[in-house]
PDB file of N, CA and C in Angstrom:
ATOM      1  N   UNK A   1     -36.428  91.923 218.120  1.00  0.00           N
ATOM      2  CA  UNK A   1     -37.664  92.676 218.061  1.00  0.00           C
ATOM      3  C   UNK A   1     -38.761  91.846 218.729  1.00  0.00           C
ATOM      4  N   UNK A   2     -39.187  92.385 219.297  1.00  0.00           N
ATOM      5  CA  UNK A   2     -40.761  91.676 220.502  1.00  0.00           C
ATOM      6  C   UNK A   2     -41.768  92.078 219.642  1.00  0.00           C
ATOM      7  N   UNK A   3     -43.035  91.154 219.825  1.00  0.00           N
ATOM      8  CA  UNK A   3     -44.092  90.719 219.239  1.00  0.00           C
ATOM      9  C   UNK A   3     -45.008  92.057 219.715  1.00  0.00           C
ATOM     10  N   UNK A   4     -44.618  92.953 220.370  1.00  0.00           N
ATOM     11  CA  UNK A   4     -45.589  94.135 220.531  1.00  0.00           C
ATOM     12  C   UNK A   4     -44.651  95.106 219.404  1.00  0.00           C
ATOM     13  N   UNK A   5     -43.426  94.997 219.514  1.00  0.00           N
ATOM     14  CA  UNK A   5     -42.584  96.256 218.440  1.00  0.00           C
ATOM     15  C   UNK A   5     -43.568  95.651 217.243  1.00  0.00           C
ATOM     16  N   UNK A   6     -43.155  94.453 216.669  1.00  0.00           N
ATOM     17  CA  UNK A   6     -44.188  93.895 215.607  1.00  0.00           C
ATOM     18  C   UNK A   6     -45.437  94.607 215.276  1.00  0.00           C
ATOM     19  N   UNK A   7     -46.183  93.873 216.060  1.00  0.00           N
ATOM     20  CA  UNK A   7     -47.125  94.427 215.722  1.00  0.00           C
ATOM     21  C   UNK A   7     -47.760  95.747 215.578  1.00  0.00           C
ATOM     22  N   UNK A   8     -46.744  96.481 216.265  1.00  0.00           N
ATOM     23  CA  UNK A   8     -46.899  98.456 216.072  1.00  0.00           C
ATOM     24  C   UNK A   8     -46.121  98.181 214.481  1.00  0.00           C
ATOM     25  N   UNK A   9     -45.697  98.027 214.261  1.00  0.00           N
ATOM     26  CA  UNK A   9     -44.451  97.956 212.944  1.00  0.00           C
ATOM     27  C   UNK A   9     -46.041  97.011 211.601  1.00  0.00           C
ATOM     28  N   UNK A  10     -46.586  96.434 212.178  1.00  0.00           N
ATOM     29  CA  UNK A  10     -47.201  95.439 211.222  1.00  0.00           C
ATOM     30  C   UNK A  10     -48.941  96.516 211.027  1.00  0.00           C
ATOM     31  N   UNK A  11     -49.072  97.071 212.106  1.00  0.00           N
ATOM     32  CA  UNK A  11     -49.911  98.345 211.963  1.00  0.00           C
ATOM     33  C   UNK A  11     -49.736  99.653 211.256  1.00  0.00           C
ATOM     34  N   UNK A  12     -48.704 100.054 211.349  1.00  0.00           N
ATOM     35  CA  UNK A  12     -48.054 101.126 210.440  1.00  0.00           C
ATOM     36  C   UNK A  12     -48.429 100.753 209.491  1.00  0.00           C
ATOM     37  N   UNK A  13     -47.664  99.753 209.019  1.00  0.00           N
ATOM     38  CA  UNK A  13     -47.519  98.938 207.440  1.00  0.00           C
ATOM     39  C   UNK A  13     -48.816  98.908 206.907  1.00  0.00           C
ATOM     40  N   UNK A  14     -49.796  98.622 207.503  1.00  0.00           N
ATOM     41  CA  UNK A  14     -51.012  98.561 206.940  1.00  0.00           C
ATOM     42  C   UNK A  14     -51.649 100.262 206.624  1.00  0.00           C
ATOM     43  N   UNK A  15     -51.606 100.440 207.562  1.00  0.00           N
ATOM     44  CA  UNK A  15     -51.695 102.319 207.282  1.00  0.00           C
ATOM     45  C   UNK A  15     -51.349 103.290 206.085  1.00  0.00           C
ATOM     46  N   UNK A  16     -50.190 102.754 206.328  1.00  0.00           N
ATOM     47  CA  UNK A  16     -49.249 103.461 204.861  1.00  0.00           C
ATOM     48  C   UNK A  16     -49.682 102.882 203.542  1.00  0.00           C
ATOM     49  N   UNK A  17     -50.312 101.420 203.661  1.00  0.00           N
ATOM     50  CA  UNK A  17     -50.176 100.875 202.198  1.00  0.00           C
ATOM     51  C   UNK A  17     -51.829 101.258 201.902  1.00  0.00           C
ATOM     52  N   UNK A  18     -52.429 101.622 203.119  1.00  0.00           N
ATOM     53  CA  UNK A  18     -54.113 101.916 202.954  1.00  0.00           C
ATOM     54  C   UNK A  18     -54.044 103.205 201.900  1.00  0.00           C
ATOM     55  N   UNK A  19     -53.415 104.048 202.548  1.00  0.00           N
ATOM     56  CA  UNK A  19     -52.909 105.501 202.418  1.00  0.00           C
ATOM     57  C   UNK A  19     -52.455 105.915 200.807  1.00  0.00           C
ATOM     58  N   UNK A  20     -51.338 104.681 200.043  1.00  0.00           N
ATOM     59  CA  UNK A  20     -51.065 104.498 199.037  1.00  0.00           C
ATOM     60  C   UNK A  20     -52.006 104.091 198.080  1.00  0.00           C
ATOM     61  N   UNK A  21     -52.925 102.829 198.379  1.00  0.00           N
ATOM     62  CA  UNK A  21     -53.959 102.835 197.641  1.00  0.00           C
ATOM     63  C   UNK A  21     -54.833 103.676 197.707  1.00  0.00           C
ATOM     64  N   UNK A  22     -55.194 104.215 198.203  1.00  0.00           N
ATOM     65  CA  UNK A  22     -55.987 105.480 198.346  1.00  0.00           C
ATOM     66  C   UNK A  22     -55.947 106.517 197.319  1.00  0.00           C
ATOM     67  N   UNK A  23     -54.588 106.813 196.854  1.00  0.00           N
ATOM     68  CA  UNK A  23     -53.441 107.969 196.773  1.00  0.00           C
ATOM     69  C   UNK A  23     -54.018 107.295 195.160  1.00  0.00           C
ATOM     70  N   UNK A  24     -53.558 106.105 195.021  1.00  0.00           N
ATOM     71  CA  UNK A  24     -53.705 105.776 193.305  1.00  0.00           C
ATOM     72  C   UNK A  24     -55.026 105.824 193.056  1.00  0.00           C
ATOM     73  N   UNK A  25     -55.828 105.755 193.846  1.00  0.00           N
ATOM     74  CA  UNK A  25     -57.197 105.856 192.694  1.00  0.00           C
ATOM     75  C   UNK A  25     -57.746 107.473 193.207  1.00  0.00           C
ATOM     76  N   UNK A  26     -57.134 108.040 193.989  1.00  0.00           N
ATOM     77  CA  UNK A  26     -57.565 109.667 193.715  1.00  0.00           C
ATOM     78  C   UNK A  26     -56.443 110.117 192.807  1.00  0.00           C
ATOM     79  N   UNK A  27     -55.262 109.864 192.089  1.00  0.00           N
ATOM     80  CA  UNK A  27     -54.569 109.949 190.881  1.00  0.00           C
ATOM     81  C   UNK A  27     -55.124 109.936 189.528  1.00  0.00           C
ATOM     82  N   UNK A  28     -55.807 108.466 189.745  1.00  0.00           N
ATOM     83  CA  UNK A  28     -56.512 108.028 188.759  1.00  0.00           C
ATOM     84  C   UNK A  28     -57.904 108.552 188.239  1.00  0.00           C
ATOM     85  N   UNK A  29     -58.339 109.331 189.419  1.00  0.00           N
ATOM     86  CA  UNK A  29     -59.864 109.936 189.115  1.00  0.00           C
ATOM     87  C   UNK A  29     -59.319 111.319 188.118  1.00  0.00           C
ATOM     88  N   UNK A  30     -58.195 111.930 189.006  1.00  0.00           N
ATOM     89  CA  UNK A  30     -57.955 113.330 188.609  1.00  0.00           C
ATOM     90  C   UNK A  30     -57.450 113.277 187.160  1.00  0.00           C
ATOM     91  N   UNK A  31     -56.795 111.964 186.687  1.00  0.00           N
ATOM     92  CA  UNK A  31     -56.139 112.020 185.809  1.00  0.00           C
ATOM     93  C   UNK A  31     -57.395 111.577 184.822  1.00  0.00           C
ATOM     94  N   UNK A  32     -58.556 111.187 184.651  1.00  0.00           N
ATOM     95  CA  UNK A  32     -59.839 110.940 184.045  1.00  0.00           C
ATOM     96  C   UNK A  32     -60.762 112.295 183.324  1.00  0.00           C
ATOM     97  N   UNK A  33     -60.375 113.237 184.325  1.00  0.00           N
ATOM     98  CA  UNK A  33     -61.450 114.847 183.914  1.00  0.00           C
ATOM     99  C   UNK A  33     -60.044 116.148 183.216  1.00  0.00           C
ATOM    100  N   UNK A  34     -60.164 116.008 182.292  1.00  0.00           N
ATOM    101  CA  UNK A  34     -59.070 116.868 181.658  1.00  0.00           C
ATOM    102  C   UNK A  34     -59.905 118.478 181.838  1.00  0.00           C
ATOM    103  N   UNK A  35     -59.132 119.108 181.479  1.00  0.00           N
ATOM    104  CA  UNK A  35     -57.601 119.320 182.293  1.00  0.00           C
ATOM    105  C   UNK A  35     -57.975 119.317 183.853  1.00  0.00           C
ATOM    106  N   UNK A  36     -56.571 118.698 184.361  1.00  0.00           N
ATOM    107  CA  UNK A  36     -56.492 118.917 185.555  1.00  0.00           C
ATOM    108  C   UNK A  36     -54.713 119.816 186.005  1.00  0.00           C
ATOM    109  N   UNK A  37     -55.237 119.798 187.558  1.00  0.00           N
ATOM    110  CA  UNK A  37     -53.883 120.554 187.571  1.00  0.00           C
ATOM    111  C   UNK A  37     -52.746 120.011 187.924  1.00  0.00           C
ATOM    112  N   UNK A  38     -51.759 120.532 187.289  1.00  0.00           N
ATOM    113  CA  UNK A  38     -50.731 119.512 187.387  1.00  0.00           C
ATOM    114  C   UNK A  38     -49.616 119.483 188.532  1.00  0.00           C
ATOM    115  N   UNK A  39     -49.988 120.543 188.784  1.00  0.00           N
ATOM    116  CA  UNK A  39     -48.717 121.089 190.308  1.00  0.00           C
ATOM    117  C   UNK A  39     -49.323 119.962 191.497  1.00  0.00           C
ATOM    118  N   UNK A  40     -50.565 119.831 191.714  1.00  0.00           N
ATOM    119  CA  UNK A  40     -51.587 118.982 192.479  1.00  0.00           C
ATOM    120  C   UNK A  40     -50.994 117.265 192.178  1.00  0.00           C
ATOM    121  N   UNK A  41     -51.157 117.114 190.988  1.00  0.00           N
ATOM    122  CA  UNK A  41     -50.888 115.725 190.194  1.00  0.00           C
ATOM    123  C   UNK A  41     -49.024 115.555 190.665  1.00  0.00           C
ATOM    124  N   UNK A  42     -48.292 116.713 190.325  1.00  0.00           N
ATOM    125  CA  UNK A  42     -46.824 116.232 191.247  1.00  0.00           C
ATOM    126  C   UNK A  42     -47.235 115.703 192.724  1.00  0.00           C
ATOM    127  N   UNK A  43     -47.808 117.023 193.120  1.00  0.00           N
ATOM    128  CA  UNK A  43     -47.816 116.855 194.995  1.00  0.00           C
ATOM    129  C   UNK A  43     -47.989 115.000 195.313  1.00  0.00           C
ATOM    130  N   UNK A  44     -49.125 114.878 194.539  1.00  0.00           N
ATOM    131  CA  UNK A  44     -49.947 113.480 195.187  1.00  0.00           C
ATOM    132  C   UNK A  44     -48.689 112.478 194.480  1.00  0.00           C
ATOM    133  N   UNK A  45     -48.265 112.832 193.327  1.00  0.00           N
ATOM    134  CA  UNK A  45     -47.352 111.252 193.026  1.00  0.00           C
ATOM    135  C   UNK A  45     -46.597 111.501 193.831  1.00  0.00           C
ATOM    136  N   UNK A  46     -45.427 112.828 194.340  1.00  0.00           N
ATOM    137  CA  UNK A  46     -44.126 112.516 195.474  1.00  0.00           C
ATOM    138  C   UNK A  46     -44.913 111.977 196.508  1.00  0.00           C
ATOM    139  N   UNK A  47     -45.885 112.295 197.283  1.00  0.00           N
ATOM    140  CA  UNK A  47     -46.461 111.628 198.059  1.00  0.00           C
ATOM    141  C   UNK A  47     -46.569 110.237 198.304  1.00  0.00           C
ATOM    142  N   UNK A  48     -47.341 110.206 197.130  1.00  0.00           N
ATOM    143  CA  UNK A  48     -47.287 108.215 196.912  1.00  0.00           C
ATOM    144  C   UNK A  48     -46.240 107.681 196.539  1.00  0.00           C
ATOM    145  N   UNK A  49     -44.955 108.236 196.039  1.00  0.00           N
ATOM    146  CA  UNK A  49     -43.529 107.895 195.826  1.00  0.00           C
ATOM    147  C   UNK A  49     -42.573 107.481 197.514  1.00  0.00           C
ATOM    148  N   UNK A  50     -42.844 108.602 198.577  1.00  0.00           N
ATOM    149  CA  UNK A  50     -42.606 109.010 199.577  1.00  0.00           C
ATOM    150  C   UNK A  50     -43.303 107.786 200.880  1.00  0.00           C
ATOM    151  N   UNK A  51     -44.607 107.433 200.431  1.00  0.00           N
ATOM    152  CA  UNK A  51     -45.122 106.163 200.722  1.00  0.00           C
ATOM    153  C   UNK A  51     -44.557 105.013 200.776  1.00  0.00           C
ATOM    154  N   UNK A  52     -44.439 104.560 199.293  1.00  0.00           N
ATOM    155  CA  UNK A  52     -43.659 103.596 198.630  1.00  0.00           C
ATOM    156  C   UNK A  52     -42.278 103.334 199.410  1.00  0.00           C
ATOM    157  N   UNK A  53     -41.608 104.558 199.668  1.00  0.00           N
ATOM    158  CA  UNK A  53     -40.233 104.060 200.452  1.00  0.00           C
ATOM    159  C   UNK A  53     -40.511 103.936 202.253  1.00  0.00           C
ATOM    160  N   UNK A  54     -41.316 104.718 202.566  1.00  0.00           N
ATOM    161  CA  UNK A  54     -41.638 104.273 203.973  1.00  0.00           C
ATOM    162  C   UNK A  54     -42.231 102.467 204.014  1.00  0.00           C
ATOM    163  N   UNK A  55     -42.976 102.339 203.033  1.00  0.00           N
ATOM    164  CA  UNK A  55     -43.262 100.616 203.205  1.00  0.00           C
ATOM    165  C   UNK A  55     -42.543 100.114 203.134  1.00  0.00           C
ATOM    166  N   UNK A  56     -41.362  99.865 202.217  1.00  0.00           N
ATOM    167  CA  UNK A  56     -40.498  99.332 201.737  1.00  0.00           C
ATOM    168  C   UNK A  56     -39.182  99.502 202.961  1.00  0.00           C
ATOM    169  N   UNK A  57     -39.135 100.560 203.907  1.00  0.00           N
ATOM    170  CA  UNK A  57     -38.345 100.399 204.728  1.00  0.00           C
ATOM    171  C   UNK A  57     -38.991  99.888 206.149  1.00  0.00           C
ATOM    172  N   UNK A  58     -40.124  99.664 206.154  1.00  0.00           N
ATOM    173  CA  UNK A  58     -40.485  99.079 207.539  1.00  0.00           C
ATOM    174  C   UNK A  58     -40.976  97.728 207.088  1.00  0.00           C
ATOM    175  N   UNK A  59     -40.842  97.203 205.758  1.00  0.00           N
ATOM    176  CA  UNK A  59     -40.942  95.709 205.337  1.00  0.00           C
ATOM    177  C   UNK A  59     -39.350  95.394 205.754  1.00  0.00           C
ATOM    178  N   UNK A  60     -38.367  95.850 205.533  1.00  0.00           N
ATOM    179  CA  UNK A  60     -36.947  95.430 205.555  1.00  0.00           C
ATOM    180  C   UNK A  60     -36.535  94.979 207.010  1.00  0.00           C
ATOM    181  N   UNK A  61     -37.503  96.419 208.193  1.00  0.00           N
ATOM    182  CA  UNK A  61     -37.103  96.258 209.349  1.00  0.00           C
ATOM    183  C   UNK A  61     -37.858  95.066 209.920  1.00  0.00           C
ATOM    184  N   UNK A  62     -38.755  94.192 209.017  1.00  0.00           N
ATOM    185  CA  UNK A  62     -39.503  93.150 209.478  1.00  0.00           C
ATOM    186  C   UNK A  62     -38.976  91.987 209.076  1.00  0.00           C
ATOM    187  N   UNK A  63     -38.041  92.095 209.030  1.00  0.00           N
ATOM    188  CA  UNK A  63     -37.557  91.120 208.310  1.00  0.00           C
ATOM    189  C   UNK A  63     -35.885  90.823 208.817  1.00  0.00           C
ATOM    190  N   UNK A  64     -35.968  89.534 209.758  1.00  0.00           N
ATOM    191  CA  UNK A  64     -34.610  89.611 210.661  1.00  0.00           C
ATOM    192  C   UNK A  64     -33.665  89.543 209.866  1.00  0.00           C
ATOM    193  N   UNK A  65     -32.286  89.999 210.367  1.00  0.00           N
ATOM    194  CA  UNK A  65     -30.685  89.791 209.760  1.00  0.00           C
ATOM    195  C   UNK A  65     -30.469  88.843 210.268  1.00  0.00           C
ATOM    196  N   UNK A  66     -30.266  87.638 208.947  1.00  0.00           N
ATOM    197  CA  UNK A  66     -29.679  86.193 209.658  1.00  0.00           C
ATOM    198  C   UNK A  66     -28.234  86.524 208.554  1.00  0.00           C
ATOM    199  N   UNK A  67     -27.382  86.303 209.533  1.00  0.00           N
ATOM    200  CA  UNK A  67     -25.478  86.373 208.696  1.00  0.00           C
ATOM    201  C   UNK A  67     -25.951  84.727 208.320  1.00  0.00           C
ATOM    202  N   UNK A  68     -25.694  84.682 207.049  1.00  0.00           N
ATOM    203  CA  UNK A  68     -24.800  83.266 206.371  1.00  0.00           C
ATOM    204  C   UNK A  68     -23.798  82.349 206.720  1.00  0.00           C
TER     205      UNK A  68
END
C-alpha cells in the first residue's frame, strides 16, 4: 500500500469516526426528551452500528500482514 492509498484510507477513517461521534450525541440528545420515537432511535443506532464496522474494517486494512 503507497503513502497516497494511506492517506485516502487515513481520511476516510477520520470521516467515519467524525460521523459516529456525531451519531452518539444526537442518540443521546433524543434519548434525554421523552417520549421519543423509536423507529428513528433503531435507524440512527444500525447506522452507528454500520459505522463501527466500516472503521474497524479500514483500521485492519491499515494495518500490514506480516506471516510469522
Amino acid at each position: 500500500m503507497d503513502d497516497h492509498e494511506l492517506d485516502g484510507l487515513r481520511a476516510k477513517l477520520e470521516e467515519l469516526r467524525t460521523e459516529h461521534r456525531d451519531l452518539d450525541a444526537v442518540i443521546a440528545r433524543i434519548t434525554e426528551n421523552m417520549p421519543f420515537d423509536m423507529i428513528q432511535m433503531q435507524r440512527l443506532k444500525k447506522r452507528k452500528l454500520a459505522l463501527k464496522d466500516q472503521i474497524s474494517r479500514l483500521e485492519n486494512r491499515m494495518i500490514p500482514d506480516i506471516i510469522a
